[in-house]
Protein backbone atom coordinates (compact mmCIF):
# COMPACT_ATOMS: atom_id res chain seq x y z
CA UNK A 1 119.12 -83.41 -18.06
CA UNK A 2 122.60 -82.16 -17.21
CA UNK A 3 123.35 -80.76 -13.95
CA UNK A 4 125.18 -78.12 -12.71
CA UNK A 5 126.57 -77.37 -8.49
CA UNK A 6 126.51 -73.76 -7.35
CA UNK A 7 129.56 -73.55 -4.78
CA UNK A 8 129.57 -70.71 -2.72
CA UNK A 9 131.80 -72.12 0.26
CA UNK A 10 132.50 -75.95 0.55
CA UNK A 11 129.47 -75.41 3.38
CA UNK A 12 127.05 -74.11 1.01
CA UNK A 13 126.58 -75.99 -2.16
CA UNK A 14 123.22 -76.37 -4.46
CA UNK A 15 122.36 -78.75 -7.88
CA UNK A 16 120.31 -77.22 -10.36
CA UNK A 17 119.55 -78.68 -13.88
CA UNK A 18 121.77 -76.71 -16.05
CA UNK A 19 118.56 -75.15 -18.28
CA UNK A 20 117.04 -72.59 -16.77
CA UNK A 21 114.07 -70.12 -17.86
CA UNK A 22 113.81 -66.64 -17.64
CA UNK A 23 110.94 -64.26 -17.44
CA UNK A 24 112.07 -63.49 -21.10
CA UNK A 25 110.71 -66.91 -22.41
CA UNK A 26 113.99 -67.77 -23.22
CA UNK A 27 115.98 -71.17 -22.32
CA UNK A 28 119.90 -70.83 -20.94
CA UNK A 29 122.55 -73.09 -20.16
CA UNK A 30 124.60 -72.55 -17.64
CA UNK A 31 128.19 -73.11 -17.75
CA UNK A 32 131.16 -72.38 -15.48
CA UNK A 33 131.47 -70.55 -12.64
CA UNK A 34 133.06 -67.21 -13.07
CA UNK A 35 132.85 -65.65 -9.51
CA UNK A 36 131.57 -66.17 -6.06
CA UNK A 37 130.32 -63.62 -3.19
CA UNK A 38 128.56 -63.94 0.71
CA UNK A 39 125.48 -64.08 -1.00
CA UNK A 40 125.52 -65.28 -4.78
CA UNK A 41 127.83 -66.73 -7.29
CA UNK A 42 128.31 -66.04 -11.05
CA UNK A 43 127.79 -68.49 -13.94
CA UNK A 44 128.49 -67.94 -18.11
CA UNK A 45 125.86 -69.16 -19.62
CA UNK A 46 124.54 -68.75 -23.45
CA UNK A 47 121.15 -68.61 -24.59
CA UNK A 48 120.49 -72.28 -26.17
CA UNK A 49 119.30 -71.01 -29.23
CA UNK A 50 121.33 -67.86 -30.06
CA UNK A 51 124.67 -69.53 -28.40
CA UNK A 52 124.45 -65.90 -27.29
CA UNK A 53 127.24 -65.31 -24.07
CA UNK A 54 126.01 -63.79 -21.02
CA UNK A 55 126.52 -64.05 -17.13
CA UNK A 56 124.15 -65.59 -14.63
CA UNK A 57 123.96 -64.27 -10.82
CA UNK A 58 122.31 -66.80 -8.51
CA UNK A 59 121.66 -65.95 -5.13
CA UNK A 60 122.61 -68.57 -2.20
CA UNK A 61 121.81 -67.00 0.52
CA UNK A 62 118.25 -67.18 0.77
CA UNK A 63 117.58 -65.26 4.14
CA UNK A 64 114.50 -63.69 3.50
CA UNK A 65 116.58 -59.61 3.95
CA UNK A 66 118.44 -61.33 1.46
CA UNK A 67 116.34 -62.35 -0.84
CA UNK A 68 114.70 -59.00 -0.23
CA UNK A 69 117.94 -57.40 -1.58
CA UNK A 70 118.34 -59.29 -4.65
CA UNK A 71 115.11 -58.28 -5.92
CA UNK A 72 115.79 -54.51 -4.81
CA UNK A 73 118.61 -55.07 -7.27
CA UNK A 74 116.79 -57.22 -10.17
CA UNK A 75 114.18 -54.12 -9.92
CA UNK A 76 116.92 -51.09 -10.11
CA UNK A 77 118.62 -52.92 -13.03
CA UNK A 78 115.69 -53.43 -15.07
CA UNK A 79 115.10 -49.54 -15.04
CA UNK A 80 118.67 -48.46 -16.40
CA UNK A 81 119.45 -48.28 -20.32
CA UNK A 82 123.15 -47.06 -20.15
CA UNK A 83 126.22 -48.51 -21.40
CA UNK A 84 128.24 -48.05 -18.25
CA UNK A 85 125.47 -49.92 -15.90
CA UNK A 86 125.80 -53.46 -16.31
CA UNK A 87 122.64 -54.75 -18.63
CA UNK A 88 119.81 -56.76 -17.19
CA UNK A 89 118.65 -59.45 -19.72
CA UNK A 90 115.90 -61.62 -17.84
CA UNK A 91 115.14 -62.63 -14.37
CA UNK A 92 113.51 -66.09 -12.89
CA UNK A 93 114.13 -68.66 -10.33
CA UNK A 94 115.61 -72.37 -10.15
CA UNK A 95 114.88 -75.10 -8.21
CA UNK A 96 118.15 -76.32 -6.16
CA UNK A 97 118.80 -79.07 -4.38
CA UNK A 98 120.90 -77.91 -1.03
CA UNK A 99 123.92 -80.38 -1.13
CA UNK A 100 126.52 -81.27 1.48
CA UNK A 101 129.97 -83.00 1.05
CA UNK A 102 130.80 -85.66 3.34
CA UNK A 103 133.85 -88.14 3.55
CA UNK A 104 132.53 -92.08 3.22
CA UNK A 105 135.00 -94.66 2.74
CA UNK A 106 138.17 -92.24 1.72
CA UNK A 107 136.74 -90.37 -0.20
CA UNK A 108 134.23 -87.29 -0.75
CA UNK A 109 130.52 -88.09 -1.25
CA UNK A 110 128.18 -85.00 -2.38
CA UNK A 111 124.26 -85.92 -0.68
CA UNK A 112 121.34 -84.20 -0.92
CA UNK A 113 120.02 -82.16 2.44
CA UNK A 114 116.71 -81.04 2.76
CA UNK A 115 113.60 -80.42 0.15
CA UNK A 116 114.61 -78.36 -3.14
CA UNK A 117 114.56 -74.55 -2.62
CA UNK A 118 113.84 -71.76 -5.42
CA UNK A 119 117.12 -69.73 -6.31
CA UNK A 120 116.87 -66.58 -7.86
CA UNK A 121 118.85 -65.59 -10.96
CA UNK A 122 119.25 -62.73 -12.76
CA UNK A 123 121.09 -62.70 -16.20
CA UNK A 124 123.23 -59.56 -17.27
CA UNK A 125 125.54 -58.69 -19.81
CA UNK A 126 128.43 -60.90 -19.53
CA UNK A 127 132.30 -58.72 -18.71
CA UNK A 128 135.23 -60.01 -20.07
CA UNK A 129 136.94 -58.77 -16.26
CA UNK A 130 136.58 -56.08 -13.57
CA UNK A 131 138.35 -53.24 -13.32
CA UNK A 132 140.41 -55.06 -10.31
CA UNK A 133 142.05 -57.25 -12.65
CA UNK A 134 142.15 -54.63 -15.71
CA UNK A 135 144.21 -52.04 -13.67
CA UNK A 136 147.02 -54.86 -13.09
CA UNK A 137 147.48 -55.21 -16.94
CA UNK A 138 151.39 -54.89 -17.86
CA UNK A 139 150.26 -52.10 -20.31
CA UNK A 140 149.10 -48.90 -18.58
CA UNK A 141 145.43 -47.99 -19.65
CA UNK A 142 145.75 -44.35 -21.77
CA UNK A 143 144.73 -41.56 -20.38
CA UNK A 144 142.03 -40.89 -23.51
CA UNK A 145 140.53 -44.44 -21.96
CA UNK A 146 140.44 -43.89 -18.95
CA UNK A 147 139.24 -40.34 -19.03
CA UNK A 148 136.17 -41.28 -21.30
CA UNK A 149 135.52 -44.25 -18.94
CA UNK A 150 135.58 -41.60 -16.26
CA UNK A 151 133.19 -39.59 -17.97
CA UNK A 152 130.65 -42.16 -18.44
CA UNK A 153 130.95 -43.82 -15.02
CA UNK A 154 130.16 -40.40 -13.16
CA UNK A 155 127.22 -39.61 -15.50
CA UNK A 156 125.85 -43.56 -14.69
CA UNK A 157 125.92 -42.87 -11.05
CA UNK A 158 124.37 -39.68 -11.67
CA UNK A 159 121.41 -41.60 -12.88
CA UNK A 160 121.92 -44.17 -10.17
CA UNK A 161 121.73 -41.57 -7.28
CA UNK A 162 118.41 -40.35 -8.90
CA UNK A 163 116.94 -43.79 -7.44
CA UNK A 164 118.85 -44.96 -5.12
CA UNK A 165 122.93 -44.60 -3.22
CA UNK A 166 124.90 -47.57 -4.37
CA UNK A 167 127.22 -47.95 -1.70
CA UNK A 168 129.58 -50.64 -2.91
CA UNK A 169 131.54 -49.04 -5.64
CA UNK A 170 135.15 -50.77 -5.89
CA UNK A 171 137.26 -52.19 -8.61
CA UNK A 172 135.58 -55.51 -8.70
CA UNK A 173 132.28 -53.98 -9.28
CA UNK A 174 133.26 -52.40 -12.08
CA UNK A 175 133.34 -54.47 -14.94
CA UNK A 176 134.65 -54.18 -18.59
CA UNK A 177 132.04 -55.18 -21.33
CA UNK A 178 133.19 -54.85 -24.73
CA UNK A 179 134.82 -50.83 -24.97
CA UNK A 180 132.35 -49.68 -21.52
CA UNK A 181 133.45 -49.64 -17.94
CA UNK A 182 130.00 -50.66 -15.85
CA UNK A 183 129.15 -50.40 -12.77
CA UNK A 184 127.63 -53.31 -11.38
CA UNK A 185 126.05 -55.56 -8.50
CA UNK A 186 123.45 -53.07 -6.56
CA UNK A 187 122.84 -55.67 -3.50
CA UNK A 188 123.29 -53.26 -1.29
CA UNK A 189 121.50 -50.37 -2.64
CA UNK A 190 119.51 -47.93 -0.74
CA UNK A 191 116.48 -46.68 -2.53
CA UNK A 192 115.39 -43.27 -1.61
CA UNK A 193 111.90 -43.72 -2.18
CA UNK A 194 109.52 -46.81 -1.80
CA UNK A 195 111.73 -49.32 0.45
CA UNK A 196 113.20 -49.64 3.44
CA UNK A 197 116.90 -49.76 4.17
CA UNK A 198 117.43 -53.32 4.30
CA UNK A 199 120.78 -53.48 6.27
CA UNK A 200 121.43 -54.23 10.13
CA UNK A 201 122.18 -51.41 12.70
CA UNK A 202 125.54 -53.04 13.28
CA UNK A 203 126.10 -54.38 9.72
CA UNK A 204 129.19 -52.93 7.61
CA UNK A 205 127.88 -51.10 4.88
CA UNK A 206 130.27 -50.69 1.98
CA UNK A 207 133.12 -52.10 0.23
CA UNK A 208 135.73 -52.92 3.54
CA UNK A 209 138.80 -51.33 1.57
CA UNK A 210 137.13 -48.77 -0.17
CA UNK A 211 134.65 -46.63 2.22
CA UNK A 212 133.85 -43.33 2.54
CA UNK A 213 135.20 -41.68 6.06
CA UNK A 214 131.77 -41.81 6.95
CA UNK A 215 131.37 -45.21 6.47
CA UNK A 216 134.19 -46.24 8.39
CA UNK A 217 132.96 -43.58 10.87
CA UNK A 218 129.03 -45.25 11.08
CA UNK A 219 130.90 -48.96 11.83
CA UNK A 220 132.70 -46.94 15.09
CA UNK A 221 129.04 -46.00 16.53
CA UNK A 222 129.09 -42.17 15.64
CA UNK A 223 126.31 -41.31 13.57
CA UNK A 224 127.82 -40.29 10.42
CA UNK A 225 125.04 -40.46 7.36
CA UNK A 226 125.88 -42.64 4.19
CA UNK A 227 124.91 -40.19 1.43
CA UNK A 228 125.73 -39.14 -2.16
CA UNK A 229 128.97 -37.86 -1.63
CA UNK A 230 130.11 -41.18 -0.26
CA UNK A 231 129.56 -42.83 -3.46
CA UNK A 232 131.31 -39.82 -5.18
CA UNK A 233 134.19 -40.64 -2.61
CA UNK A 234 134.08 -44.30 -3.72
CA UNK A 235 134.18 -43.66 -7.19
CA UNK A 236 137.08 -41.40 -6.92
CA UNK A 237 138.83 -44.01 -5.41
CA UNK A 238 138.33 -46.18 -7.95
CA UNK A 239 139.42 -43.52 -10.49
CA UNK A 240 143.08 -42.73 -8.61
CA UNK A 241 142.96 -46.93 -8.40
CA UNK A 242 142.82 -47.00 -12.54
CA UNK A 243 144.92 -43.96 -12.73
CA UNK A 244 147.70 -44.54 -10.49
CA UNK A 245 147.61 -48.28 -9.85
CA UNK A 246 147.54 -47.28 -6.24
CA UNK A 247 145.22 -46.59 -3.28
CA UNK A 248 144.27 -43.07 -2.31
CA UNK A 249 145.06 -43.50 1.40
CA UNK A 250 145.60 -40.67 3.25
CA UNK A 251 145.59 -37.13 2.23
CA UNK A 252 146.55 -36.71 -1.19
CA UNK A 253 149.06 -34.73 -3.15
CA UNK A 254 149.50 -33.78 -6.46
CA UNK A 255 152.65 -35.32 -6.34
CA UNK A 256 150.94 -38.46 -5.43
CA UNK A 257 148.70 -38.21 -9.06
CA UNK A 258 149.52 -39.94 -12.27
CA UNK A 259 146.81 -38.50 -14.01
CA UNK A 260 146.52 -34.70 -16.02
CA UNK A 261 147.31 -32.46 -13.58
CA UNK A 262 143.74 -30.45 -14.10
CA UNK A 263 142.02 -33.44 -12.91
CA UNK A 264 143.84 -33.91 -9.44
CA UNK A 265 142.13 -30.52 -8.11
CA UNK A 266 138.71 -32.54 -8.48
CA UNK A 267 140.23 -35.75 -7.30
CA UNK A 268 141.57 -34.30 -4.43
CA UNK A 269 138.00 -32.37 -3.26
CA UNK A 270 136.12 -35.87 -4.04
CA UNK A 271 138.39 -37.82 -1.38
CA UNK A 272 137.84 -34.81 1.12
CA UNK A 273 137.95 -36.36 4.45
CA UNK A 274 134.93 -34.43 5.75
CA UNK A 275 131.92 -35.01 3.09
CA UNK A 276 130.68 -32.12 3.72
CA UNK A 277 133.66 -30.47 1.69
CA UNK A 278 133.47 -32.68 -1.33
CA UNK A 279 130.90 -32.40 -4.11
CA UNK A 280 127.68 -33.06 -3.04
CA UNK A 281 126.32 -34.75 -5.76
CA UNK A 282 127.65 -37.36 -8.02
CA UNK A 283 126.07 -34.88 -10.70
CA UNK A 284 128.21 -32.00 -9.63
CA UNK A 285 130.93 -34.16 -9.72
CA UNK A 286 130.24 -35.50 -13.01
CA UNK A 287 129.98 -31.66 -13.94
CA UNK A 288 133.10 -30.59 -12.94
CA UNK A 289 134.82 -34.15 -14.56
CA UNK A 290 133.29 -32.75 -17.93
CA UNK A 291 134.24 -29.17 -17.67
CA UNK A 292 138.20 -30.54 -16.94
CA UNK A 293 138.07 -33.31 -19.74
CA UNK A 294 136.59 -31.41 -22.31
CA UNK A 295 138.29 -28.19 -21.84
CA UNK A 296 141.60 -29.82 -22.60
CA UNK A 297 140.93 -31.89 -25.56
C-alpha cells in the first residue's frame, strides 16, 4: 500500500498508509496536503468508492492536553447541522510512523524514529479557500454576499456560544464551501458545561492578530474574562476584514467603513474597546445584524 508523510515542520514528520478508516465504515485516500498548523495539518482526500472530495485534519501533536482538545473539537462538530459550521463527516485514528530527515552521504535520508503512534483524524467538508485568501480577490465581494454571509455566520455562532466560546475566529478559520462562509477549527474551544478549560495559565488564547481587548488584556496578567462578547468582537473583525479589506485597529469611524452605512453603528458597538459596552451575546448581535439587513432590502 501507498504511503503518504504528514509534515508539520521539517522536525515533525509522520508516514501513514494513504487508506484510512473512519468511524463511518468508510475507506479514504488521502491526497495532498492543503494546510498545516502547531498542532495538525490538512489533507484532500476522496472517499475510494464515491471519488467523493473532502478534507482530512490529522493531529501531530499528540500531547495528551492536545489530544484532549482535538476530541473536544471532533465532539462539538459532530453536534452542529448548519451550513455555515464546517461539516463533520467521520472520525478515526491512523497509525504513523514518527520520521526524521537526516543528511547521509549528500543527500537527505527520511528514517523511522520510535514505535508507530495512533493519529487522530477527523474528516470535514472540504473549502475551496478561507476567507483570508477570498477577501484578497481582485473583484470586491458584493455587498448582497457578504451581508447574507454575515447573517448566517452570526446566527452559527449563536448556536456555537450555546455550547461552548470559540475563541479563534479569524479569516483563515473561515472557510468558503460551495455558496456558505463556515466557521471552522474549534481546537481551542471552551465548553461551558462538562469539561475543563484545557489551556495553560500563561498560554495565549486567541487568534494573535485578531483578539478581543480582553484577550490581549488576560496575556498582560490582569484578569480580564474571555467571554461571549469576545467572540462577537472577533467576528466583527472579520466582517470589517471582508468589508473593507482592512483591519479594524483602533477606534473606528464611519469614515473608516466601506460597508452600508446602517451597519457601521453595529460594527462600531461590536469592536467596543471595553466588552462590557458591546453586545453581550453573539445572539443579540446576530439580532441587531438582522433587524439592519432586512430592514433595508
Amino acid at each position: 500500500m501507498n504511503q503518504v508523510q504528514l509534515f508539520r515542520n521539517q522536525s515533525s514528520t509522520y508516514t501513514i498508509d494513504e487508506q484510512i478508516t473512519g468511524d463511518d465504515g468508510r475507506s479514504y485516500i488521502v491526497g495532498e496536503r492543503i494546510a498545516a498548523g502547531g498542532n495538525a495539518v490538512v489533507h484532500e482526500c476522496y472517499e475510494r468508492l464515491s471519488g467523493d472530495n473532502y478534507a482530512v485534519k490529522f493531529q501531530v501533536e499528540l500531547r495528551q492536553r492536545r489530544r484532549e482538545r482535538f476530541q473536544r473539537e471532533v465532539e462539538l462538530l459532530r453536534e452542529f447541522d448548519d451550513p455555515h459550521i464546517i461539516r463533520f463527516v467521520a472520525t478515526g485514528t491512523a497509525p504513523g510512523v514518527r520520521t526524521e530527515r537526516v543528511q547521509r552521504g549528500g543527500r537527505v535520508v527520511v528514517q523511522p524514529r520510535g514505535n508507530p503512534e495512533s493519529l487522530p483524524f477527523v474528516i470535514l467538508m472540504k473549502a475551496s479557500e478561507d476567507l483570508a485568501k477570498h477577501a484578497k480577490a481582485p473583484q470586491q465581494i458584493p455587498s448582497a454576499t457578504y451581508l447574507a454571509q454575515f447573517l448566517g455566520l452570526s446566527k452559527a455562532l449563536a448556536k456555537i456560544n450555546e455550547k461552548a466560546l470559540h475563541r479563534d475566529i479569524k479569516p483563515e478559520n473561515i472557510l468558503v464551501v460551495g455558496s456558505a462562509w463556515a466557521i471552522s477549527d474549534f481546537g481551542l474551544c471552551d465548553l461551558h458545561e462538562g469539561g475543563r478549560d484545557l489551556s495553560r495559565v500563561d498560554e495565549k488564547i486567541g487568534p494573535a492578530l485578531w483578539m478581543s481587548p480582553e484577550a490581549f488584556n488576560k496575556n498582560l496578567g490582569c484578569a480580564d474574562a474571555i467571554g461571549q462578547t469576545s467572540d462577537v468582537f472577533q467576528l466583527a473583525s472579520v466582517f470589517w476584514y471582508a468589508t473593507c479589506g482592512r483591519h479594524p485597529t483602533g477606534i473606528v469611524r464611519d469614515t473608516d467603513w466601506c460597508g452600508p452605512v446602517a451597519l457601521f453603528p453595529i460594527m462600531e458597538r461590536a469592536l467596543l474597546h471595553n466588552c462590557e459596552n458591546r453586545f453581550q451575546s453573539s445572539a443579540e448581535f446576530s439580532e441587531a445584524l438582522e433587524a439592519v439587513i432586512y430592514r433595508d432590502r
